[in-house]
N, C-alpha and C. Protein backbone atom coordinates (compact mmCIF):
# COMPACT_ATOMS: atom_id res chain seq x y z
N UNK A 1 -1.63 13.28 10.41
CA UNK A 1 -1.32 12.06 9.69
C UNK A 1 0.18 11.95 9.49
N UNK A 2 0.67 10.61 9.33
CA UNK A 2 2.34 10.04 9.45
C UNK A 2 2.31 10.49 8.18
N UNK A 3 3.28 11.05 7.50
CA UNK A 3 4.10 11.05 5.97
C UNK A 3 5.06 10.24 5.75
N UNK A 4 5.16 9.40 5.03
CA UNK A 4 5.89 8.31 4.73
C UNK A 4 7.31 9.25 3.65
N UNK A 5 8.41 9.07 4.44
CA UNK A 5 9.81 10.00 3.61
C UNK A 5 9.70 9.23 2.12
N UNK A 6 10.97 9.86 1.76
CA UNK A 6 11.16 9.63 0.21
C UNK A 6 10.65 8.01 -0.25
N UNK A 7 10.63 8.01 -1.12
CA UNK A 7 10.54 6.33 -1.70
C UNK A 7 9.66 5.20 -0.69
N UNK A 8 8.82 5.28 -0.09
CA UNK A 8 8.12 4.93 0.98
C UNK A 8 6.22 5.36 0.57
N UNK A 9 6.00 3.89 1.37
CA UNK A 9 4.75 4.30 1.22
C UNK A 9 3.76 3.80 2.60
N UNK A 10 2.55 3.97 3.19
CA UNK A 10 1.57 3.75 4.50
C UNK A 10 1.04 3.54 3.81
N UNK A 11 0.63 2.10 4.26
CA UNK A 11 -0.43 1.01 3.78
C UNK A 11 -1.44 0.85 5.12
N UNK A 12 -2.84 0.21 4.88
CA UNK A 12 -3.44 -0.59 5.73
C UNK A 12 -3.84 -1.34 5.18
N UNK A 13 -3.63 -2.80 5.73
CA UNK A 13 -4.28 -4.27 5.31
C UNK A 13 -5.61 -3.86 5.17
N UNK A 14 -6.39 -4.61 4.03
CA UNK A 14 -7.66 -4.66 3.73
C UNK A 14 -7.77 -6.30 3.56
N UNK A 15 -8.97 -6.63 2.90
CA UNK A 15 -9.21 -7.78 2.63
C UNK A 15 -9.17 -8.48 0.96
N UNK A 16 -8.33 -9.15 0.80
CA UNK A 16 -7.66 -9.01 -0.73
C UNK A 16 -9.02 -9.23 -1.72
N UNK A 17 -10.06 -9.94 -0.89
CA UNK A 17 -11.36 -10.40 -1.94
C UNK A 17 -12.40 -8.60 -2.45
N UNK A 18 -12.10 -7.77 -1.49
CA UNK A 18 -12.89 -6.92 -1.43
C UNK A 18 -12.55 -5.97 -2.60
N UNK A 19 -12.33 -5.89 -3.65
CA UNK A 19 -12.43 -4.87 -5.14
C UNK A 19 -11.04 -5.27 -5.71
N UNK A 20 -10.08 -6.50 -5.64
CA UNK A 20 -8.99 -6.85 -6.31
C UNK A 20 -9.45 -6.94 -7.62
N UNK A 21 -8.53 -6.25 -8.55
CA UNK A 21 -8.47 -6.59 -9.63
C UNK A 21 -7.86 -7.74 -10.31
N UNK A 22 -6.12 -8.25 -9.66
CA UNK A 22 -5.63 -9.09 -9.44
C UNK A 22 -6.14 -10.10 -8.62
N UNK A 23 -5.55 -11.76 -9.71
CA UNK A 23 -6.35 -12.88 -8.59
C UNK A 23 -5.38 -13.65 -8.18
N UNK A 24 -4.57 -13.73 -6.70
CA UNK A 24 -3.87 -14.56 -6.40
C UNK A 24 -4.31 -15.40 -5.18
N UNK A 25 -3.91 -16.71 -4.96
CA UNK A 25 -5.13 -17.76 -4.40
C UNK A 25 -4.29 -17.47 -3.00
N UNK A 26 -5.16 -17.58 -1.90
CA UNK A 26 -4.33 -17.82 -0.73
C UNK A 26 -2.89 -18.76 -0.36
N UNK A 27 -2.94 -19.69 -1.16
CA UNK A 27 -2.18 -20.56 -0.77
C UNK A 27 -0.62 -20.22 -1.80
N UNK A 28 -0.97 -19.12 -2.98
CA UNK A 28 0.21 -18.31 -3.46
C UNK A 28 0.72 -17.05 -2.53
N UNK A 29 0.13 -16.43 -1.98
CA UNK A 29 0.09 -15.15 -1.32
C UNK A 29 1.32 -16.23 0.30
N UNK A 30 0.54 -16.98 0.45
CA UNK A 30 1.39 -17.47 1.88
C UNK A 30 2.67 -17.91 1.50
N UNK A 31 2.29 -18.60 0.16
CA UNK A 31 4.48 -19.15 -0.79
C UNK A 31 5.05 -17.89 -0.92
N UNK A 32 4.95 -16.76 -1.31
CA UNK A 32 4.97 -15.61 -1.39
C UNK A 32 5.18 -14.88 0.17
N UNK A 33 5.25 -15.09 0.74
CA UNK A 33 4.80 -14.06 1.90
C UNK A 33 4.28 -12.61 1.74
N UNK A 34 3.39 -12.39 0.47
CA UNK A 34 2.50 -11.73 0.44
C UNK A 34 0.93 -10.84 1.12
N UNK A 35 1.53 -9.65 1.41
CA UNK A 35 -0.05 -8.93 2.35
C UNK A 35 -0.63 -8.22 0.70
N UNK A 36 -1.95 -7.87 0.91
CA UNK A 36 -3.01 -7.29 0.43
C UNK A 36 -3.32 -5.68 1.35
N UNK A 37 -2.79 -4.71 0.82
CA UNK A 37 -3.04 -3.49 1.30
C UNK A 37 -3.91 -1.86 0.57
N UNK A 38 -3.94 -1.15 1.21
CA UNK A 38 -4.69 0.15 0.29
C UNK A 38 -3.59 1.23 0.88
N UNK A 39 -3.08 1.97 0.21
CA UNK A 39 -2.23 3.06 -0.45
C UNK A 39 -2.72 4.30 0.83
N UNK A 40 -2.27 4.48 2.00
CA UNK A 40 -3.33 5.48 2.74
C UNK A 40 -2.56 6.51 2.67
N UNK A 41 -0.95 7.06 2.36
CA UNK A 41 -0.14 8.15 2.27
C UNK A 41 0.45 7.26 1.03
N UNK A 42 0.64 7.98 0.01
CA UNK A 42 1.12 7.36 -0.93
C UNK A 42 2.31 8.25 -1.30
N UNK A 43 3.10 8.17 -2.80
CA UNK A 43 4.25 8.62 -3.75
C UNK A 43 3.78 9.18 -4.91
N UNK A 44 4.86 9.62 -5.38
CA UNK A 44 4.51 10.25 -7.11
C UNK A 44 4.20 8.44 -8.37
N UNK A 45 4.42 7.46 -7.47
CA UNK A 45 3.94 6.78 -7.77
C UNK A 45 2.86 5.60 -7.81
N UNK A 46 2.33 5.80 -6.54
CA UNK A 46 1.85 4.78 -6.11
C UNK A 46 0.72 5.92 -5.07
N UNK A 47 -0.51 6.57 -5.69
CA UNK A 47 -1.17 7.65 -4.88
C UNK A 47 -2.20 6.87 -3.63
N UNK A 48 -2.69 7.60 -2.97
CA UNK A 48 -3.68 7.17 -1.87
C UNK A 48 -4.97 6.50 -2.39
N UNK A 49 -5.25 5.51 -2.03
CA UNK A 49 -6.42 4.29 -2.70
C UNK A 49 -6.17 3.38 -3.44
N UNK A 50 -4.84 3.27 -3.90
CA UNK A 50 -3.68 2.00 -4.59
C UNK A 50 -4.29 0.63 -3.94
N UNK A 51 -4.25 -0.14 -4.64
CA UNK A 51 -4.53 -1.56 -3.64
C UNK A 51 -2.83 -1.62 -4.28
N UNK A 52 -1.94 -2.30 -3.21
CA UNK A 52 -1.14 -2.77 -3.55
C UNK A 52 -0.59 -4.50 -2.57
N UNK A 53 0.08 -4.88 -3.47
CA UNK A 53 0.89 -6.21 -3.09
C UNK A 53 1.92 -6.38 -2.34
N UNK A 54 2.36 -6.48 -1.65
CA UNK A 54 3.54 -6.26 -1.30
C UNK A 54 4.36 -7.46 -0.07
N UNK A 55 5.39 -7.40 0.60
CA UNK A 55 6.26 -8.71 1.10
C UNK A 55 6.10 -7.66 2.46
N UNK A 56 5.61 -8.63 2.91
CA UNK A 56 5.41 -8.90 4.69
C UNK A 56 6.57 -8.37 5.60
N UNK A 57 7.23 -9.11 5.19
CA UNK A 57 8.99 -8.98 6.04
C UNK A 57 9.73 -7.47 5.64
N UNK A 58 9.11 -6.53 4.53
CA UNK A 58 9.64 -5.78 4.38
C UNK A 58 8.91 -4.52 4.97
N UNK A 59 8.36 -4.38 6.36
CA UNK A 59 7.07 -3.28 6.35
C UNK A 59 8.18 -3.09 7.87
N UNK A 60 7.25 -1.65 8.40
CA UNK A 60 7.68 -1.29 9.54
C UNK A 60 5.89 -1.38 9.96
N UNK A 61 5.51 -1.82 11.40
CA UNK A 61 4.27 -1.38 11.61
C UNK A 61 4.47 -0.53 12.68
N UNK A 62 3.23 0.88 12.64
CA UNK A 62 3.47 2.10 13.43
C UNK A 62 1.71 1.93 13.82
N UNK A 63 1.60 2.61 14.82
CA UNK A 63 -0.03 2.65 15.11
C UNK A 63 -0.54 4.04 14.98
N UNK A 64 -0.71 4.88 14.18
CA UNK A 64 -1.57 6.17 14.33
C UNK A 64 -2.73 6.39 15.20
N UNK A 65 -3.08 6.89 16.20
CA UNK A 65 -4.16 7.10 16.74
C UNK A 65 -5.30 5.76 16.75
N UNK A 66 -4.89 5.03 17.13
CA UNK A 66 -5.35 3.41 17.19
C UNK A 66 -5.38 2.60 15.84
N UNK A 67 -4.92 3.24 14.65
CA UNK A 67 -4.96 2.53 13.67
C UNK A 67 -4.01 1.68 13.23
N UNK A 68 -3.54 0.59 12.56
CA UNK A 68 -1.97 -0.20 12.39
C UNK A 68 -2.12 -0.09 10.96
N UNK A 69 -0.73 0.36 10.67
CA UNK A 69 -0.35 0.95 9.12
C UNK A 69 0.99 -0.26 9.02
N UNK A 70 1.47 0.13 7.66
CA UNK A 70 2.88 -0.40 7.71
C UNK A 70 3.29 0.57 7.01
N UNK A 71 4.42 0.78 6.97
CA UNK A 71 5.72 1.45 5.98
C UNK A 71 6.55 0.75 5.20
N UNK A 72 6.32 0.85 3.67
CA UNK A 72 6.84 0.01 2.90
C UNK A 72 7.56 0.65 2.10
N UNK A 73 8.79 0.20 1.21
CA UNK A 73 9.33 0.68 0.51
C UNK A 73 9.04 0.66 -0.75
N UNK A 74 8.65 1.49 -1.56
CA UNK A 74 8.42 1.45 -2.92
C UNK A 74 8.53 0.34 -3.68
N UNK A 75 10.32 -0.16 -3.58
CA UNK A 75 10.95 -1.27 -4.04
C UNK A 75 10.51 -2.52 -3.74
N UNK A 76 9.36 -2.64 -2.51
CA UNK A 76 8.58 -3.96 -2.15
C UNK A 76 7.78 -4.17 -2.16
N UNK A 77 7.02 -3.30 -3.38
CA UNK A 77 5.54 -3.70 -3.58
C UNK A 77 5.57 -4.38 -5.10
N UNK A 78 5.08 -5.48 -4.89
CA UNK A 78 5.40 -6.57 -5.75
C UNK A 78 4.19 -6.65 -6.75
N UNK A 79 2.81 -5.97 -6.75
CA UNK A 79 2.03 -5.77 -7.65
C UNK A 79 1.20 -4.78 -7.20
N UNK A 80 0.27 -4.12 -8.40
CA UNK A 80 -0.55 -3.16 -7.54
C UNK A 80 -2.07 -3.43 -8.76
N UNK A 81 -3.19 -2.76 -8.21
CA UNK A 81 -4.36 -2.34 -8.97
C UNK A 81 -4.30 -1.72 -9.47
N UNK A 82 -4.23 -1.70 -10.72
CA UNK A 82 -4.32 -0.01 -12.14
C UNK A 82 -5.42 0.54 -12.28
């Protein structure tokens, strides 16, 4: 598995309706350029199974063994599930 360096986190898109705690409507998420993701290598802040929020334009996407992740920076995750 990829380890995401310091301050960084590997996400995979999920589907934002599927266990959000947070409710933001599609048509905020697109004003936003907002994705809906789950925490798959996480931080001392943000651990593995996180749903988090985060800005589109700020991700790297990498493919693990056929899977598509992104790499996000701590600093661009704009809400998360508690």
């Amino acid at each position: 598995m990829i380890k995401p360096a310091e301050k960084r986190i590997i996400v995979k898109l999920v589907d934002k309706d599927s266990g959000s705690k947070l409710f933001l409507s599609n048509e905020s998420m697109m004003e936003h350029n907002l994705e809906y993701g789950e925490v798959v290598e996480g931080s001392d802040k943000y651990k593995a199974g996180t749903r988090v929020y985060y800005s589109k334009y700020s991700t790297a996407r990498i493919n693990d063994g056929g899977q598509e992740l992104f790499i996000i920076p701590e600093i661009d995750v704009m809400a998360y599930d508690a």
